[in-house]
Protein backbone atom coordinates (compact mmCIF):
# COMPACT_ATOMS: atom_id res chain seq x y z
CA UNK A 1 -6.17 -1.12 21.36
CA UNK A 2 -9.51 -1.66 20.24
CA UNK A 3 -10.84 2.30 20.34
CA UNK A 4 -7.58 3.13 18.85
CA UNK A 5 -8.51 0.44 15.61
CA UNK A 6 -12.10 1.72 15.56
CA UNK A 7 -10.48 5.29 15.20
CA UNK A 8 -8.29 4.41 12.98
CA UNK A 9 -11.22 2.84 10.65
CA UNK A 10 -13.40 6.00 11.67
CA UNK A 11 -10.77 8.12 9.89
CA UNK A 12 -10.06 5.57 6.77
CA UNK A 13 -13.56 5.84 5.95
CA UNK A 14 -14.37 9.38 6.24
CA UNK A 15 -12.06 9.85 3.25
CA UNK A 16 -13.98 7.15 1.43
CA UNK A 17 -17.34 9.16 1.56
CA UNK A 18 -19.12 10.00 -1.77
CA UNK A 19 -19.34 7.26 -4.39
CA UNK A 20 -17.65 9.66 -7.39
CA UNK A 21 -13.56 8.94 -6.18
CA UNK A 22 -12.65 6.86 -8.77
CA UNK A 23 -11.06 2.99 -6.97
CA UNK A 24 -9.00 0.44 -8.21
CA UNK A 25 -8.81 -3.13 -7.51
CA UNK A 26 -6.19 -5.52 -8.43
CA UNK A 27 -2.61 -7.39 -7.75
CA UNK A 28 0.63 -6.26 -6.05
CA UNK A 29 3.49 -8.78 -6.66
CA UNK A 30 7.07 -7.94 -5.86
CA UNK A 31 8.58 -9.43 -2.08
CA UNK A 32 4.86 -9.90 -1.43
CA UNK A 33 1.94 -11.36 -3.80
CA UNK A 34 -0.90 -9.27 -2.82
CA UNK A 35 -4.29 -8.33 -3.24
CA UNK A 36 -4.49 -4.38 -3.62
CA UNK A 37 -7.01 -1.93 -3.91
CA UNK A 38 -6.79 1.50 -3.96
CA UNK A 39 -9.41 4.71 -3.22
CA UNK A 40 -8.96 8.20 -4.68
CA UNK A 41 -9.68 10.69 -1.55
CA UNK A 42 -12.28 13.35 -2.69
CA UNK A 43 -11.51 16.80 -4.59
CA UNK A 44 -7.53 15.33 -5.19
CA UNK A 45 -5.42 13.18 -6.93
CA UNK A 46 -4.05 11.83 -3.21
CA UNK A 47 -4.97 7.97 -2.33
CA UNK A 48 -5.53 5.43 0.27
CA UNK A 49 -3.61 1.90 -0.71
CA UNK A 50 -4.73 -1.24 0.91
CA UNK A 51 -3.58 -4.39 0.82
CA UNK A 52 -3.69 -7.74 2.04
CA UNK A 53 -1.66 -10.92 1.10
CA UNK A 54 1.40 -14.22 1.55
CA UNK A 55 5.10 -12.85 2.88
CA UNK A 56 8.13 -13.04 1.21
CA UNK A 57 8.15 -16.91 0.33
CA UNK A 58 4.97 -17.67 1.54
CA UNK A 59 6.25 -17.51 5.01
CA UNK A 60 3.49 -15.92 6.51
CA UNK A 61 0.30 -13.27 5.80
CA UNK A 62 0.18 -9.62 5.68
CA UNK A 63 -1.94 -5.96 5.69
CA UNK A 64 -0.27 -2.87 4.35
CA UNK A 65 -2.01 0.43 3.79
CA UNK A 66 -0.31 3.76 2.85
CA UNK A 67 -1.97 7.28 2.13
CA UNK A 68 -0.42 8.14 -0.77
CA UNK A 69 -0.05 12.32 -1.88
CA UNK A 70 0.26 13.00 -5.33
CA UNK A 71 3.56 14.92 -6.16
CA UNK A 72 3.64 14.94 -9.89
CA UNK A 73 1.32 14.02 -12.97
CA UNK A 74 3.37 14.77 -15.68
CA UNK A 75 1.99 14.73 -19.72
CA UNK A 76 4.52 11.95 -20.90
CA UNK A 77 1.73 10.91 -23.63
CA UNK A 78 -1.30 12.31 -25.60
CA UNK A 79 -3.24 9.48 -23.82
CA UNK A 80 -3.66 7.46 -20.52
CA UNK A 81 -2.61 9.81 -17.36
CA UNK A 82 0.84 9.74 -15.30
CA UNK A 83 1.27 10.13 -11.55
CA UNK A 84 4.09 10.43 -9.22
CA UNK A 85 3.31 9.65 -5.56
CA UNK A 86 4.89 9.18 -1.99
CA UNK A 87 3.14 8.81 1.34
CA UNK A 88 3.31 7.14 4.94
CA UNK A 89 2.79 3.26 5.24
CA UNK A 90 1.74 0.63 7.51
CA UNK A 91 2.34 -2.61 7.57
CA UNK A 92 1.22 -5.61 9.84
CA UNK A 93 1.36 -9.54 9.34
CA UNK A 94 2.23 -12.67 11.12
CA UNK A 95 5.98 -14.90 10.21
CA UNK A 96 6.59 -18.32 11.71
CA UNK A 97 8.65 -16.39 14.20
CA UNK A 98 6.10 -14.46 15.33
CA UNK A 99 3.76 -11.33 14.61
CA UNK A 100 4.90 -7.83 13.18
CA UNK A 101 4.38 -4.39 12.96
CA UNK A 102 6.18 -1.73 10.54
CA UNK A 103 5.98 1.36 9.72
CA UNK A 104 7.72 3.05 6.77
CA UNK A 105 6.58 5.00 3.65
CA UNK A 106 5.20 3.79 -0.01
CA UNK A 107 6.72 5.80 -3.14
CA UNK A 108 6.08 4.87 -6.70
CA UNK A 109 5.13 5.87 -10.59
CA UNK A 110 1.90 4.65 -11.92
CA UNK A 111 0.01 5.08 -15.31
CA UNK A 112 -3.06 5.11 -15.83
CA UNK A 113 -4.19 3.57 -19.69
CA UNK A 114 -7.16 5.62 -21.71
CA UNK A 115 -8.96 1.95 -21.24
CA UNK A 116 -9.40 0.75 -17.23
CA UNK A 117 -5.89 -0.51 -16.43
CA UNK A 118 -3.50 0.88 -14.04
CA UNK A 119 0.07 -0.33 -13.78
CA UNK A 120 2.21 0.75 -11.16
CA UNK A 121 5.75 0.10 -9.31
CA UNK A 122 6.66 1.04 -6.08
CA UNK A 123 8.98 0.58 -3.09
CA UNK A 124 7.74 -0.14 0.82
CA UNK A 125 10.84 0.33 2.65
CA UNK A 126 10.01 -0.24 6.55
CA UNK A 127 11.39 -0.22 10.25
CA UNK A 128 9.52 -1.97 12.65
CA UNK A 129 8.92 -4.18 15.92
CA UNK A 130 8.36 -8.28 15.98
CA UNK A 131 7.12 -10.04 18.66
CA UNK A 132 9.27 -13.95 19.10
CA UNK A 133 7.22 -16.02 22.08
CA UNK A 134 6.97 -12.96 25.12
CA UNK A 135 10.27 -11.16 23.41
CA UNK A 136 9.98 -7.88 21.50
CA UNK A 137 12.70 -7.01 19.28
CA UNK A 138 13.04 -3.90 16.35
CA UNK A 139 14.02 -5.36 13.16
CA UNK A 140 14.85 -3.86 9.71
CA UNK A 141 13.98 -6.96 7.37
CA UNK A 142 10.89 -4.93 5.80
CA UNK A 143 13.30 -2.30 4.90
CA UNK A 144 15.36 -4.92 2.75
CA UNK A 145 12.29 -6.47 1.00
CA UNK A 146 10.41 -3.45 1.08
CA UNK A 147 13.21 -2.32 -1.01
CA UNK A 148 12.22 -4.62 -3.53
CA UNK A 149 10.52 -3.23 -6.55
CA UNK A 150 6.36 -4.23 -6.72
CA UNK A 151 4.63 -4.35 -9.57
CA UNK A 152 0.82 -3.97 -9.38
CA UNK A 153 -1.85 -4.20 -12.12
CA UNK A 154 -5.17 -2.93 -11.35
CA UNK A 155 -8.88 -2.85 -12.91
CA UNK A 156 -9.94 1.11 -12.14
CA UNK A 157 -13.16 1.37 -11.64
């Protein structure tokens, strides 16, 4: 478990190399109240969400990250820049019943204003397994409040 984690950081932070991808650092509130930041992969408009913060109802803590491709950037307005997106997702965190894990995918609409704001909503619909004392079980609960609308707000940086 551990080689597969440092492999999995190995490969989040070879698309974080060079310091010109512009990044984003903010709030995600929605099902979850999180902190969220976000890193523009080099030479494309595709990103790499993270996020860390309280479950639904402050029943417990959570990670999420999703790679995020770009599908659309329409020109809605003269100023500030558009962006449709969809990508996998990831999500692990620890309930009074127990620890999680969930996978799923992110898709959302953000804009970008001409000043450093980004505002965004999304939806983080999920399947995954729980762990209860030595029981595993599959569960679809993050695909209910991952179904929930977020709302982030973001300093881009």
């Amino acid at each position: 478990m551990k080689r597969f984690i440092l492999i999995l950081i190995t490969i989040l932070a070879s698309a974080f190399v060079g310091a010109a991808q512009p990044k984003a650092l903010g709030v995600r509130v929605g099902a979850d109240c999180q902190l969220s930041y976000e890193h523009n992969v080099r030479d494309c408009a595709d990103f790499v969400e993270l996020d860390f913060g309280m479950q639904f109802l402050g029943l417990g803590w959570n990670a999420a990250g999703a790679y995020n491709f770009m599908v659309a950037q329409p020109q809605w307005t003269r100023r500030g820049e558009w962006g449709v997106y969809i990508g996998p997702a990831l999500k692990a965190g620890y309930m009074r019943i127990g620890g999680y894990l969930s996978a799923g995918f992110q898709a959302g609409m953000e804009y970008t204003f001409s000043f450093p704001l980004q505002v965004s909503i999304d939806i983080r619909p999920a399947v995954g397994v729980a762990m209860e004392g030595r029981y595993f079980f599959i569960y679809g609960a993050e695909a209910v409040f991952g179904s929930i609308p977020c709302l982030s707000l973001r300093y881009r940086f």
